[in-house]
N, C-alpha and C. Protein backbone atom coordinates (compact mmCIF):
# COMPACT_ATOMS: atom_id res chain seq x y z
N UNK A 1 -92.99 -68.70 -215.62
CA UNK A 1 -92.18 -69.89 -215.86
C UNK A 1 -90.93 -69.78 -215.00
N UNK A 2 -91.01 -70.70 -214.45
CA UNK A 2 -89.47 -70.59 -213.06
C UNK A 2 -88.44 -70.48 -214.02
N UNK A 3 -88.13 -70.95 -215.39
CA UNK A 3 -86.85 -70.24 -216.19
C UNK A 3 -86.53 -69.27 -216.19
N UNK A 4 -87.10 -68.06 -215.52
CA UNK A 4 -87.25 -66.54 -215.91
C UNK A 4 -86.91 -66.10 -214.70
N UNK A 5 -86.55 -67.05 -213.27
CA UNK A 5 -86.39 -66.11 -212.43
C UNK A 5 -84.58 -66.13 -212.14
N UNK A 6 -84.49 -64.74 -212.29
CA UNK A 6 -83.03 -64.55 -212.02
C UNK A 6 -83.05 -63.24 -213.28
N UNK A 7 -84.28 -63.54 -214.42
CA UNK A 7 -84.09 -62.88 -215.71
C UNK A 7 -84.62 -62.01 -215.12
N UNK A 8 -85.79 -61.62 -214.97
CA UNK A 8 -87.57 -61.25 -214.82
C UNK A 8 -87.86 -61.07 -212.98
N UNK A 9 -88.04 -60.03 -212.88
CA UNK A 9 -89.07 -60.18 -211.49
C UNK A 9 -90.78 -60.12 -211.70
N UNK A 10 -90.91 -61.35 -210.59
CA UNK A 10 -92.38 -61.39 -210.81
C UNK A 10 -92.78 -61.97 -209.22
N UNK A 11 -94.42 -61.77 -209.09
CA UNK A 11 -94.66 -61.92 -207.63
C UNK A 11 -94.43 -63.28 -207.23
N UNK A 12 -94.25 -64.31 -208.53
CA UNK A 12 -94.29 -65.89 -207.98
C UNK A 12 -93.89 -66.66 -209.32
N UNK A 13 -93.24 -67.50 -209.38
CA UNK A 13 -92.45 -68.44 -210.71
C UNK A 13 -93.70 -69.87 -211.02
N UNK A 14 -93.83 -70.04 -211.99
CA UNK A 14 -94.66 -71.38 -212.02
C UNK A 14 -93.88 -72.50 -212.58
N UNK A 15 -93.65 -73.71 -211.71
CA UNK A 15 -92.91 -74.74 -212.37
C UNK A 15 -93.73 -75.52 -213.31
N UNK A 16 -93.38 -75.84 -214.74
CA UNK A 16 -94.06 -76.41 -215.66
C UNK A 16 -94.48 -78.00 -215.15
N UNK A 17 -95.65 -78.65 -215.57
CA UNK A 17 -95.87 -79.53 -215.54
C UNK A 17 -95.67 -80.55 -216.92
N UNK A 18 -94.95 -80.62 -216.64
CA UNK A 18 -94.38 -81.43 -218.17
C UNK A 18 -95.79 -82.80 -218.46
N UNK A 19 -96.15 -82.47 -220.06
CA UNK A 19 -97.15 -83.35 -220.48
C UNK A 19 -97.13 -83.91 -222.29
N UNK A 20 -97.95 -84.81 -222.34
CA UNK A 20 -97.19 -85.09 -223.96
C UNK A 20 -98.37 -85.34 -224.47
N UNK A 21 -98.05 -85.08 -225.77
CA UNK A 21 -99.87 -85.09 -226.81
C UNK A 21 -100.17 -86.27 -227.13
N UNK A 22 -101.19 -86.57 -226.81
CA UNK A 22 -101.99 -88.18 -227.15
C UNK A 22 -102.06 -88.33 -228.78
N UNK A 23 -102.10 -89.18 -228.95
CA UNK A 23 -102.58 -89.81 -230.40
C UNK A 23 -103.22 -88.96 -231.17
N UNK A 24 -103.04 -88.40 -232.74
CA UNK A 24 -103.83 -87.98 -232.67
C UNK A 24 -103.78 -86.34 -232.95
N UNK A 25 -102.58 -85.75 -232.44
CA UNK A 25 -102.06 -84.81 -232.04
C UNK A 25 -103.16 -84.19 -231.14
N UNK A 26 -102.78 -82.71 -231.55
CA UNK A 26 -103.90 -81.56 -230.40
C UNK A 26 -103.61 -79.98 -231.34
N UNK A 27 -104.47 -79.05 -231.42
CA UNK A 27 -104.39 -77.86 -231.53
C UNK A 27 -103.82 -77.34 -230.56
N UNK A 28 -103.37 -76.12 -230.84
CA UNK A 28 -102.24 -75.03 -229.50
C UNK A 28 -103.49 -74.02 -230.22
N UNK A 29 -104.44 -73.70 -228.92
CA UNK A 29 -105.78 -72.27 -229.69
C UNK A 29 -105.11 -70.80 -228.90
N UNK A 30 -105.24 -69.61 -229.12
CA UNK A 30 -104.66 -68.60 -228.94
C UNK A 30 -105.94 -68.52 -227.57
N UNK A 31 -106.97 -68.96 -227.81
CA UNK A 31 -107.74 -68.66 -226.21
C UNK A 31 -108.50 -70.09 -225.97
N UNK A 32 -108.79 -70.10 -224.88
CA UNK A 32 -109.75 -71.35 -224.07
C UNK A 32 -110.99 -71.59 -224.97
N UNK A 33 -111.08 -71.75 -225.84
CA UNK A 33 -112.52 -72.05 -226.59
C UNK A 33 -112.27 -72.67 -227.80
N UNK A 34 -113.18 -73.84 -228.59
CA UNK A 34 -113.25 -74.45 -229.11
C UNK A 34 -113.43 -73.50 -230.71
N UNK A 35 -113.03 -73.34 -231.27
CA UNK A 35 -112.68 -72.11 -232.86
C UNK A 35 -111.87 -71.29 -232.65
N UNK A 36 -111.21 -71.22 -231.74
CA UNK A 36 -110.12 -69.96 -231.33
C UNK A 36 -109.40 -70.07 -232.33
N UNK A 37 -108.52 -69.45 -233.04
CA UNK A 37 -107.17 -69.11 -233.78
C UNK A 37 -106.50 -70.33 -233.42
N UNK A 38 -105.85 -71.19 -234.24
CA UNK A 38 -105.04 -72.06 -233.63
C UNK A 38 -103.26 -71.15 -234.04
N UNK A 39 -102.48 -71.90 -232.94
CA UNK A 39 -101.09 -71.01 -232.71
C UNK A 39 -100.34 -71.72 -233.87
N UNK A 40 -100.28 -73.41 -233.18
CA UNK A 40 -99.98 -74.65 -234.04
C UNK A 40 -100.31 -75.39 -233.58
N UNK A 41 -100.14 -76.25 -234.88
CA UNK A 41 -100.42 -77.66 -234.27
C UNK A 41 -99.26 -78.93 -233.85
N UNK A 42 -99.86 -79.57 -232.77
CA UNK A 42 -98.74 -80.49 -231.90
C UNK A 42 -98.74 -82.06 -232.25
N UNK A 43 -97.67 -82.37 -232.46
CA UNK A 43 -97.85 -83.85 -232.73
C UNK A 43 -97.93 -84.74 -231.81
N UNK A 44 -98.95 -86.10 -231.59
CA UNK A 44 -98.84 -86.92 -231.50
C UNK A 44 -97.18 -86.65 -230.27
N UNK A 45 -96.86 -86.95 -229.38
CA UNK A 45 -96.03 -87.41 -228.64
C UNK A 45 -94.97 -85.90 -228.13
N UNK A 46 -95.36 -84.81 -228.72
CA UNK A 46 -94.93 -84.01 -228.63
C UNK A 46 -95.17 -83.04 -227.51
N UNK A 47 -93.65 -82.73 -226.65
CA UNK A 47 -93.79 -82.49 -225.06
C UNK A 47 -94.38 -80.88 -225.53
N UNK A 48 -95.47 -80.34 -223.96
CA UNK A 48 -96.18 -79.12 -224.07
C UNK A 48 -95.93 -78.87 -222.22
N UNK A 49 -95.80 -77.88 -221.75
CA UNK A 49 -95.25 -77.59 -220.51
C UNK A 49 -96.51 -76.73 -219.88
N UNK A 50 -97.23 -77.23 -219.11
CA UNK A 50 -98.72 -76.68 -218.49
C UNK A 50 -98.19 -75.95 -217.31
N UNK A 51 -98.91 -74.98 -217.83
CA UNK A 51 -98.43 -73.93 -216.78
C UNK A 51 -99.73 -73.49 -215.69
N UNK A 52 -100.97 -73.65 -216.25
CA UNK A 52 -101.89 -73.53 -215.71
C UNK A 52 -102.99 -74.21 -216.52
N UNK A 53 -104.14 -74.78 -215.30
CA UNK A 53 -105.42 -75.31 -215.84
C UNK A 53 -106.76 -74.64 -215.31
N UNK A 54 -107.77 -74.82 -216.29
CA UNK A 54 -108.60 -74.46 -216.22
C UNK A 54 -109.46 -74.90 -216.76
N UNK A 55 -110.53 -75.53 -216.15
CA UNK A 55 -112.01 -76.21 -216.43
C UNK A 55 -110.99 -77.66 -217.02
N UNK A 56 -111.52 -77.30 -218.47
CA UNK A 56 -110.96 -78.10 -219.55
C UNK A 56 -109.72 -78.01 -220.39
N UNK A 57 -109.15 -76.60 -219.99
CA UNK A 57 -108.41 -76.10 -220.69
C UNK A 57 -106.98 -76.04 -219.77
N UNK A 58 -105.72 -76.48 -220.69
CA UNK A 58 -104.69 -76.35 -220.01
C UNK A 58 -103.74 -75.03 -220.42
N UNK A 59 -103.15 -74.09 -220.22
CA UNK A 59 -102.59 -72.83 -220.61
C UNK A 59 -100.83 -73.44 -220.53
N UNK A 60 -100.12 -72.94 -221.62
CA UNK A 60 -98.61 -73.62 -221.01
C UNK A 60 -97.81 -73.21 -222.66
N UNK A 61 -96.61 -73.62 -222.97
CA UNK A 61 -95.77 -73.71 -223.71
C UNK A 61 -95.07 -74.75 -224.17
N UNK A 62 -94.24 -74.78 -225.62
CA UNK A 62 -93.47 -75.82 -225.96
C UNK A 62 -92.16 -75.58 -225.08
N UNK A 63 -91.58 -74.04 -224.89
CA UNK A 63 -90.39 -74.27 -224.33
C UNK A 63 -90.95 -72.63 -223.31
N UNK A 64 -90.38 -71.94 -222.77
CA UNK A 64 -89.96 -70.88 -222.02
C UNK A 64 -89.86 -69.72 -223.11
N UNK A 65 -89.12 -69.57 -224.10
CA UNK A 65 -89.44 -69.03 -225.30
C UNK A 65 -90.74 -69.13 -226.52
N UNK A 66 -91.42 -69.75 -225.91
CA UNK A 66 -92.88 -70.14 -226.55
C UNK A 66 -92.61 -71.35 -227.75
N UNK A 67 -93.82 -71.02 -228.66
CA UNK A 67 -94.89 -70.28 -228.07
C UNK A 67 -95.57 -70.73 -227.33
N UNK A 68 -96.98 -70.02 -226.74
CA UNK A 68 -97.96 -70.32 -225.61
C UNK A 68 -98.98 -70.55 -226.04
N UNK A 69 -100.10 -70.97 -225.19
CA UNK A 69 -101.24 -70.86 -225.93
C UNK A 69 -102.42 -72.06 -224.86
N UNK A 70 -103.46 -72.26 -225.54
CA UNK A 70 -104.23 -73.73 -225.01
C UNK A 70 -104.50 -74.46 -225.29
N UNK A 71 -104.36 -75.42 -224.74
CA UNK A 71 -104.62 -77.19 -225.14
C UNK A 71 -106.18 -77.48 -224.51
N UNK A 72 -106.86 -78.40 -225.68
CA UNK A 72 -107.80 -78.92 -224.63
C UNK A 72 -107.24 -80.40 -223.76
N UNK A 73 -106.93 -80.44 -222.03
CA UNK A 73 -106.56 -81.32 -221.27
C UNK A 73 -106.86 -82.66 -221.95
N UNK A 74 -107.99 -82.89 -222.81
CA UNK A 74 -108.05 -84.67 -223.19
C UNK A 74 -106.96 -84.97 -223.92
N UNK A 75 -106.31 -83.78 -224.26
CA UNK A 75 -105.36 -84.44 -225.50
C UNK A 75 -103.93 -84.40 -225.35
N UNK A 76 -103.86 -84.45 -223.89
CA UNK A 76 -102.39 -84.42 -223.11
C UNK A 76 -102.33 -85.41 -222.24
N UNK A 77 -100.99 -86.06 -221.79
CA UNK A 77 -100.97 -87.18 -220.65
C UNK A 77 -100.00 -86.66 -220.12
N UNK A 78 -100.05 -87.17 -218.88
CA UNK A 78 -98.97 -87.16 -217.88
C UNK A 78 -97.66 -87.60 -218.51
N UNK A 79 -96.26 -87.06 -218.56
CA UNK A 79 -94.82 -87.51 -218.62
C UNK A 79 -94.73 -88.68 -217.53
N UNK A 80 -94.33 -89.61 -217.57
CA UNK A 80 -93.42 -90.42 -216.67
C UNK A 80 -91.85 -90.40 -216.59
């Protein structure tokens, strides 16, 4: 997370992609798969910061201080 650099050395910073939960809310699962542990759950309109994607799955945080976890991508939209 580019918040961390100045804190943290690391080989490369990732700038969040800021995204917001569709209708509906979304689970936060501790891994990429559908029964995983959920972390929490997100409301309906509530910003989630994608840090990385994969397949179906988006990896990211509520803030820089967490927590982290995965979203499944249908249940996020783009910020404007």
């Amino acid at each position: 997370h580019i918040a961390f650099a100045g804190r943290y050395f690391v080989p490369h910073y990732v700038v969040p992609q800021p995204r917001a939960v569709m209708p509906g809310g979304a689970s936060m699962l501790a891994a990429p798969q559908d029964g995983a542990e959920e972390v929490r759950r997100l409301e309906e309109g509530e910003s989630f910061e994608v840090l990385d994607l994969s397949g179906a799955w988006a990896w990211g945080c509520l803030s820089p201080e967490g927590p982290s976890g995965y979203i499944h991508i249908d249940h996020l939209e783009a910020v404007s």
